[in-house]
PDB file of N, CA and C in Angstrom:
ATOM      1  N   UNK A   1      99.249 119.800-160.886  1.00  0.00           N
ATOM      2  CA  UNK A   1     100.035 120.672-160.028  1.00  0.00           C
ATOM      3  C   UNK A   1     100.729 119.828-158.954  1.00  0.00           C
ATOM      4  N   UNK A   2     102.191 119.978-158.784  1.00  0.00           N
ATOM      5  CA  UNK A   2     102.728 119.426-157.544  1.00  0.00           C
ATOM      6  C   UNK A   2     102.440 119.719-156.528  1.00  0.00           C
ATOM      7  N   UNK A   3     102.094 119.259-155.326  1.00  0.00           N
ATOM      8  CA  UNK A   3     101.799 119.352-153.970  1.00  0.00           C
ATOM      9  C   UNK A   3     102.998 119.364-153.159  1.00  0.00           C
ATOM     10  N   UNK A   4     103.657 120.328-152.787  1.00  0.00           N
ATOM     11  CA  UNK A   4     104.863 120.545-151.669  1.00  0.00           C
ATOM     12  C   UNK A   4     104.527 119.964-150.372  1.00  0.00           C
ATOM     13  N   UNK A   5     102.959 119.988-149.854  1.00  0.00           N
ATOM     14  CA  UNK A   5     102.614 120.140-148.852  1.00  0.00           C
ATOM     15  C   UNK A   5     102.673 118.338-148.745  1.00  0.00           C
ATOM     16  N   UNK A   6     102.779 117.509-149.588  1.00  0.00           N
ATOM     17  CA  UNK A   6     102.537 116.214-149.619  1.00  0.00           C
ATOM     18  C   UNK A   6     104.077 115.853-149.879  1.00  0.00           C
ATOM     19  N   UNK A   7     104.718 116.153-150.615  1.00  0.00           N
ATOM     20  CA  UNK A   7     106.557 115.661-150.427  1.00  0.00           C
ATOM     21  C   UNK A   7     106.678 116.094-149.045  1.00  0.00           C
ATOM     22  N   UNK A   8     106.681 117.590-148.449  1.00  0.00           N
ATOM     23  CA  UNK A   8     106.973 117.484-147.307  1.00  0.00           C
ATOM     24  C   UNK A   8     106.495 116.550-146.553  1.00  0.00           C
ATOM     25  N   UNK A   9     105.528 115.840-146.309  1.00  0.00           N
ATOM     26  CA  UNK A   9     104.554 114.853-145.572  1.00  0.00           C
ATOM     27  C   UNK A   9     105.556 113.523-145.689  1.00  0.00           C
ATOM     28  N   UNK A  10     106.037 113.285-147.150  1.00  0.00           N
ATOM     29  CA  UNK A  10     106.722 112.121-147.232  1.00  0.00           C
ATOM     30  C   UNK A  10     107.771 112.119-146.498  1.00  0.00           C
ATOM     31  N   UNK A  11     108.666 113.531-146.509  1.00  0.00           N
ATOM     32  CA  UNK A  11     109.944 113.433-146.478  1.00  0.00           C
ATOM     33  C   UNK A  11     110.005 113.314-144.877  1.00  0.00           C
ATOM     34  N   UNK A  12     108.932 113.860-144.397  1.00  0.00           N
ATOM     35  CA  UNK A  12     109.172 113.916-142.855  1.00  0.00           C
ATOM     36  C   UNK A  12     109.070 112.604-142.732  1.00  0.00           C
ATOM     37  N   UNK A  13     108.227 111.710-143.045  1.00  0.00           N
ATOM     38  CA  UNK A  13     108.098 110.017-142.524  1.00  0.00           C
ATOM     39  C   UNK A  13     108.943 109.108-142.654  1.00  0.00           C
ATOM     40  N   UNK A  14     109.428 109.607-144.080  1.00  0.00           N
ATOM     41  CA  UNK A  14     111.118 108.788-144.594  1.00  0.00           C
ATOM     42  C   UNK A  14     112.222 109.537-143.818  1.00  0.00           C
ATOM     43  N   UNK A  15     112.523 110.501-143.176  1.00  0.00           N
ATOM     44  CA  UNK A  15     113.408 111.198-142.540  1.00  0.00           C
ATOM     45  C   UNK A  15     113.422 110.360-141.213  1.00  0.00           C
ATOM     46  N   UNK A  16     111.979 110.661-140.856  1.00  0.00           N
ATOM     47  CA  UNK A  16     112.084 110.231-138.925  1.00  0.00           C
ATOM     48  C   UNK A  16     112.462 108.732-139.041  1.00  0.00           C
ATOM     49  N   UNK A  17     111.867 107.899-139.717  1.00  0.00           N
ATOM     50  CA  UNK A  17     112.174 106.377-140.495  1.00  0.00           C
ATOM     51  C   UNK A  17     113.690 105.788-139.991  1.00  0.00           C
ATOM     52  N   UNK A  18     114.372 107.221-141.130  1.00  0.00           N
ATOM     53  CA  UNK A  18     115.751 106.443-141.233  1.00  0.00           C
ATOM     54  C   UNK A  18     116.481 107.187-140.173  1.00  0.00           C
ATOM     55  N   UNK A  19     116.047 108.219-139.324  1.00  0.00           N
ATOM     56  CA  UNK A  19     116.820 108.927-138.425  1.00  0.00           C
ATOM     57  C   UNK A  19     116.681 107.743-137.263  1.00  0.00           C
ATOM     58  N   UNK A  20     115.555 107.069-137.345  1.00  0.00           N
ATOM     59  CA  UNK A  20     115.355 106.406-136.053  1.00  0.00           C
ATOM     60  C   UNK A  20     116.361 105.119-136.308  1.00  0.00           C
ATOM     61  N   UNK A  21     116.177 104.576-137.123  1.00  0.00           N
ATOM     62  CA  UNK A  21     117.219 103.620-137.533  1.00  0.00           C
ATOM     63  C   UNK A  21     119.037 104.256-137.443  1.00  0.00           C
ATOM     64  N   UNK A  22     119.212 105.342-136.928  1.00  0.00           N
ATOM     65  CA  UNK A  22     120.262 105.787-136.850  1.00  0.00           C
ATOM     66  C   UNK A  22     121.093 105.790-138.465  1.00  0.00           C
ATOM     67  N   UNK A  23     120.551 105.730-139.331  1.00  0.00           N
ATOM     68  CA  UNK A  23     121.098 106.701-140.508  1.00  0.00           C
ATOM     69  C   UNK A  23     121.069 107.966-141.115  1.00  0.00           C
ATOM     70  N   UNK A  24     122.849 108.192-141.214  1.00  0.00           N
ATOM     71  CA  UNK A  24     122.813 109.700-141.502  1.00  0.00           C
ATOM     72  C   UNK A  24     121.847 110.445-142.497  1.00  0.00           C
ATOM     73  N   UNK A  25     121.576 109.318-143.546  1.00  0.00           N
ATOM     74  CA  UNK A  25     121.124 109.917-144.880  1.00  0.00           C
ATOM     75  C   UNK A  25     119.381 110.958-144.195  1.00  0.00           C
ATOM     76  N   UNK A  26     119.058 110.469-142.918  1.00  0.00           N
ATOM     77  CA  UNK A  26     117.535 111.073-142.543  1.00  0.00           C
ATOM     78  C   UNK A  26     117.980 112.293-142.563  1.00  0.00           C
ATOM     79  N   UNK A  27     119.021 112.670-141.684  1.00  0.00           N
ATOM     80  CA  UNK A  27     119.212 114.069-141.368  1.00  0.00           C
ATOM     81  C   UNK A  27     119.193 114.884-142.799  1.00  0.00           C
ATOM     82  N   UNK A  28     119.788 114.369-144.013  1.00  0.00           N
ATOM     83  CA  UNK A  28     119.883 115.121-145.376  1.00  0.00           C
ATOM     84  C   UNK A  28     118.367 115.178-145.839  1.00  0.00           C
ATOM     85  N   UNK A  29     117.459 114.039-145.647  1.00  0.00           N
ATOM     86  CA  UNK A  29     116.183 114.126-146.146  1.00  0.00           C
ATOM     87  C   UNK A  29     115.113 115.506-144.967  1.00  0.00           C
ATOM     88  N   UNK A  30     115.962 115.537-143.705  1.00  0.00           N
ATOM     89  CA  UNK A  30     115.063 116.446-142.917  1.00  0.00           C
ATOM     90  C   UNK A  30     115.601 117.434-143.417  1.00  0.00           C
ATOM     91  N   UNK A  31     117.165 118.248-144.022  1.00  0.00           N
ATOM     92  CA  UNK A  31     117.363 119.491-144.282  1.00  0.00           C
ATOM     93  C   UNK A  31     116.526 120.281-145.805  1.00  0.00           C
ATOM     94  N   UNK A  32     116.436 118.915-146.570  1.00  0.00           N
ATOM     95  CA  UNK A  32     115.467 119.127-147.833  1.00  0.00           C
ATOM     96  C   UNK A  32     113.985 119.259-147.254  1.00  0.00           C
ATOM     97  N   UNK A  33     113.510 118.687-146.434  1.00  0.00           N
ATOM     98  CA  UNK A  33     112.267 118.825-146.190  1.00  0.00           C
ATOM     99  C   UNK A  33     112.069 120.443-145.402  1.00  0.00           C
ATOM    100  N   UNK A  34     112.945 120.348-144.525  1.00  0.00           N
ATOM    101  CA  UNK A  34     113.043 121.919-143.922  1.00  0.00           C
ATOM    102  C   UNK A  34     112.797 122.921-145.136  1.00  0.00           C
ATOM    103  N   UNK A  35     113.808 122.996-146.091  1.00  0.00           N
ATOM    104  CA  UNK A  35     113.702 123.907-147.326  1.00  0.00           C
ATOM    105  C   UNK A  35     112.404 124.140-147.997  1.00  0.00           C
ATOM    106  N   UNK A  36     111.721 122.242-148.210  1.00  0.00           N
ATOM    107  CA  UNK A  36     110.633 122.900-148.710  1.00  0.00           C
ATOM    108  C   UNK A  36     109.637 123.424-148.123  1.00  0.00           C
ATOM    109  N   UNK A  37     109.576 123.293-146.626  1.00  0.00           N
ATOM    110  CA  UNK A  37     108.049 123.767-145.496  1.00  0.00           C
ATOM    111  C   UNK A  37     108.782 125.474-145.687  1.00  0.00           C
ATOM    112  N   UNK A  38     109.931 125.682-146.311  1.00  0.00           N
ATOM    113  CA  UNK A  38     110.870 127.156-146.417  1.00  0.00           C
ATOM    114  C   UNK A  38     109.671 128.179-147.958  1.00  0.00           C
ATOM    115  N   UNK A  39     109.787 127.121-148.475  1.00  0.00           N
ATOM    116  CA  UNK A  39     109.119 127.219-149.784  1.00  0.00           C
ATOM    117  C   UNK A  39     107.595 127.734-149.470  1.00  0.00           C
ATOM    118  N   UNK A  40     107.245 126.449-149.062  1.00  0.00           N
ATOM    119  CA  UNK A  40     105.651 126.758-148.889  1.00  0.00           C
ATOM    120  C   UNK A  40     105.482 127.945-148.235  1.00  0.00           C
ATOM    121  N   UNK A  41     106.539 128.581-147.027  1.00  0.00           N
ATOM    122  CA  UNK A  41     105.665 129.219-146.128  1.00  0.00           C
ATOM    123  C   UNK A  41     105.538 130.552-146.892  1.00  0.00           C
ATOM    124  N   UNK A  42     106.874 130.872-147.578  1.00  0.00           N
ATOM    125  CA  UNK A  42     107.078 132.023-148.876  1.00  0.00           C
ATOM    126  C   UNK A  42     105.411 132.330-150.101  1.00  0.00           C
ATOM    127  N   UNK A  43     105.424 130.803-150.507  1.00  0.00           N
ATOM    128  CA  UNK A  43     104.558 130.366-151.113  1.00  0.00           C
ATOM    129  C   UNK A  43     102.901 131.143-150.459  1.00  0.00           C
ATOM    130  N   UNK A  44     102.610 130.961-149.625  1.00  0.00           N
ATOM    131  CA  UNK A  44     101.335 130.808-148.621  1.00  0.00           C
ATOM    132  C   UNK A  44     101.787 132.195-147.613  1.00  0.00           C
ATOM    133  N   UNK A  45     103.153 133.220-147.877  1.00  0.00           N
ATOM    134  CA  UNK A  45     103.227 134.431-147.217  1.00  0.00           C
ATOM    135  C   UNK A  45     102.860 133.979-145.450  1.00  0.00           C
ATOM    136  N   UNK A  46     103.208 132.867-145.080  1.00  0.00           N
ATOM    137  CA  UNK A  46     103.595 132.612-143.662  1.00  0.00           C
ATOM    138  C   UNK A  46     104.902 132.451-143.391  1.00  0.00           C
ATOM    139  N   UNK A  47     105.651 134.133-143.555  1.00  0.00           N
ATOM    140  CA  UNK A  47     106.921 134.102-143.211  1.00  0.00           C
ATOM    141  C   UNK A  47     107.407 133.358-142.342  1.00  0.00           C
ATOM    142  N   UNK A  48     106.775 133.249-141.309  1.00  0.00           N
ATOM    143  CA  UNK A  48     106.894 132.545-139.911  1.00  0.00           C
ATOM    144  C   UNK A  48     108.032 131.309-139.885  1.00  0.00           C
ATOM    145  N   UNK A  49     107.382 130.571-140.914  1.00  0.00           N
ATOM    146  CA  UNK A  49     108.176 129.308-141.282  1.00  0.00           C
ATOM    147  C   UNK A  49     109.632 129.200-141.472  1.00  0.00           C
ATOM    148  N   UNK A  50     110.241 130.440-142.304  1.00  0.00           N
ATOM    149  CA  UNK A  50     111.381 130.321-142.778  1.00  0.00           C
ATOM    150  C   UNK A  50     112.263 130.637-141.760  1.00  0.00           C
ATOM    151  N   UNK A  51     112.345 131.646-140.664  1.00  0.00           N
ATOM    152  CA  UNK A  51     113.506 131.670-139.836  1.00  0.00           C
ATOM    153  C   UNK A  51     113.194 130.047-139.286  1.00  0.00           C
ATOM    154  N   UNK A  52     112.308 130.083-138.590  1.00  0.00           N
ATOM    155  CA  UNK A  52     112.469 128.383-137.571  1.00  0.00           C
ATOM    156  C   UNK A  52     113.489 127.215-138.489  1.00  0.00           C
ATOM    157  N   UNK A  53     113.026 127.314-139.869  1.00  0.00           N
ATOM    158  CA  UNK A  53     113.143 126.216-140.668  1.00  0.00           C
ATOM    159  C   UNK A  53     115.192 126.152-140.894  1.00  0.00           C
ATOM    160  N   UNK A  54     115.016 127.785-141.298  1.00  0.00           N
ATOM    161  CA  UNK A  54     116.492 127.860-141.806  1.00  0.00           C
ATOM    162  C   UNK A  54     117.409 127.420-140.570  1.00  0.00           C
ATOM    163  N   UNK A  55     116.786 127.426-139.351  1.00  0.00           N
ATOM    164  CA  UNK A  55     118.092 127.156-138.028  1.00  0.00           C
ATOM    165  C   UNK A  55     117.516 125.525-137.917  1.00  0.00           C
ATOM    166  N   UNK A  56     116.643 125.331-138.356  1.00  0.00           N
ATOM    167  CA  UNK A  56     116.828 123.570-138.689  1.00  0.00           C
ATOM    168  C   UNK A  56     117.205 122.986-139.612  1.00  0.00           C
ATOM    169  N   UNK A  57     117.749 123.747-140.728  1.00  0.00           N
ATOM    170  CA  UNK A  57     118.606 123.162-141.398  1.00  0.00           C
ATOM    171  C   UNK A  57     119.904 123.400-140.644  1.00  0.00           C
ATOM    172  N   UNK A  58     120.156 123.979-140.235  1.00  0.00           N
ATOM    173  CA  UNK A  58     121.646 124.770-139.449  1.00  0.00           C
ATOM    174  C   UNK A  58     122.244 123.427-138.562  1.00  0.00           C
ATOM    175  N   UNK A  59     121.014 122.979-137.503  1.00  0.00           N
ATOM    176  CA  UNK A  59     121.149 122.139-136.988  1.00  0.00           C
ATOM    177  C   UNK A  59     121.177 120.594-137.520  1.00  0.00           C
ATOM    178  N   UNK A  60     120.097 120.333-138.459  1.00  0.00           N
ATOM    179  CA  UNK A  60     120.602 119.194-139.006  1.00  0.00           C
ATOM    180  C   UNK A  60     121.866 119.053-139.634  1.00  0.00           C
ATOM    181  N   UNK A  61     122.500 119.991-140.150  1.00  0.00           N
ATOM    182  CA  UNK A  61     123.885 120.044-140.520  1.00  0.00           C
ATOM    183  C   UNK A  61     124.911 119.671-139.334  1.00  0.00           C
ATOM    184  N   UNK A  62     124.469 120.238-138.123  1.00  0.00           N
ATOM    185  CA  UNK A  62     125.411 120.123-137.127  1.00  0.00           C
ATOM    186  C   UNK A  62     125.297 118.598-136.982  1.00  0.00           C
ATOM    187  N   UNK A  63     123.984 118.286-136.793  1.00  0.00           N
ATOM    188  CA  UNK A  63     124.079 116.940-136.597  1.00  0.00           C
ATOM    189  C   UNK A  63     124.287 115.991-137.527  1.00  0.00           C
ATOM    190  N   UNK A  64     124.383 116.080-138.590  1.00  0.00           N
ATOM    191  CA  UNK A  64     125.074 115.215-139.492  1.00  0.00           C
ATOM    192  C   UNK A  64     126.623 115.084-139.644  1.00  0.00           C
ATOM    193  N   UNK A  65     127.325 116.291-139.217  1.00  0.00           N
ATOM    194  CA  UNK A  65     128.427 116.172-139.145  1.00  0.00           C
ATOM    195  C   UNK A  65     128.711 115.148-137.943  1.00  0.00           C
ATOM    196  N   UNK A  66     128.187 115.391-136.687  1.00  0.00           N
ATOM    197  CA  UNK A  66     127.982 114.546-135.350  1.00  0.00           C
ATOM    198  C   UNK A  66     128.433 113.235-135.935  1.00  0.00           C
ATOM    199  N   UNK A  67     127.132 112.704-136.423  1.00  0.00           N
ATOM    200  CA  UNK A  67     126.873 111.145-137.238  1.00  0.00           C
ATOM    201  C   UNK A  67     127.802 110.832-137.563  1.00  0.00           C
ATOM    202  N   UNK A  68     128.443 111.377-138.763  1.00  0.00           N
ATOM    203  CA  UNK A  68     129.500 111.111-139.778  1.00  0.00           C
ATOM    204  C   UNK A  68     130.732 110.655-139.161  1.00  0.00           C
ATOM    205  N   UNK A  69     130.909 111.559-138.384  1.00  0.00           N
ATOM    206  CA  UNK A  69     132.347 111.433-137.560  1.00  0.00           C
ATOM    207  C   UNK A  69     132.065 110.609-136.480  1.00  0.00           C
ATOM    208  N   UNK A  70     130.849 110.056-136.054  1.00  0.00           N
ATOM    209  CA  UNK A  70     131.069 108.849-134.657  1.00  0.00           C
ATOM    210  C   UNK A  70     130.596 107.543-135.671  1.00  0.00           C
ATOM    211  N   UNK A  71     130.954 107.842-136.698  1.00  0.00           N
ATOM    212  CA  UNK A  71     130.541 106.558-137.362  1.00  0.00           C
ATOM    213  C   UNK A  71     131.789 105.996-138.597  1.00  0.00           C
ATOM    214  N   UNK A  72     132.492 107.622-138.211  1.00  0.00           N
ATOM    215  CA  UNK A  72     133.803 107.051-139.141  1.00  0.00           C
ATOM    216  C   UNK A  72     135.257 106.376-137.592  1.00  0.00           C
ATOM    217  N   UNK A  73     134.180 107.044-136.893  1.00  0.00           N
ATOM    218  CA  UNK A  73     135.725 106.548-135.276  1.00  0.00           C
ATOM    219  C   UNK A  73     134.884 105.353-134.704  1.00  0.00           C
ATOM    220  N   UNK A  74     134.169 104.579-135.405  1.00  0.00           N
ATOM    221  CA  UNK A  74     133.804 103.362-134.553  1.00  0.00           C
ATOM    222  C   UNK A  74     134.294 102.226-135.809  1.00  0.00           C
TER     223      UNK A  74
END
């Protein structure tokens, strides 16, 4: 059986990783990881999870656009 609860684990460490290193690609690995803690919480009926999660994908979007564009004007 796949473990969600363990990709999410990865994705958060490889996310914060490359976010800290200031690459965009973290922010895409935090909006997938958001989705799946989206999954689990469905999964495990802790609705709770999915509004918080879905406005952090919202935001990592915002902020990837951020990235993109101060990295295409430098």
């Amino acid at each position: 059986m796949f473990r969600l609860d363990y990709l999410s684990c990865i994705l958060t460490v490889v996310s914060t990783v490359l976010i800290g290193r200031r690459y965009w690609e973290g922010w895409v690995l935090a909006g997938i990881n958001s989705a799946v803690v989206c999954v689990i919480g469905f999964k495990t009926s802790q609705l709770g999870f999915i509004p918080a999660n879905v406005f952090c994908i919202v935001l990592y979007g915002f902020n990837l656009r951020s990235w993109r564009r101060a990295n295409t004007n430098s």
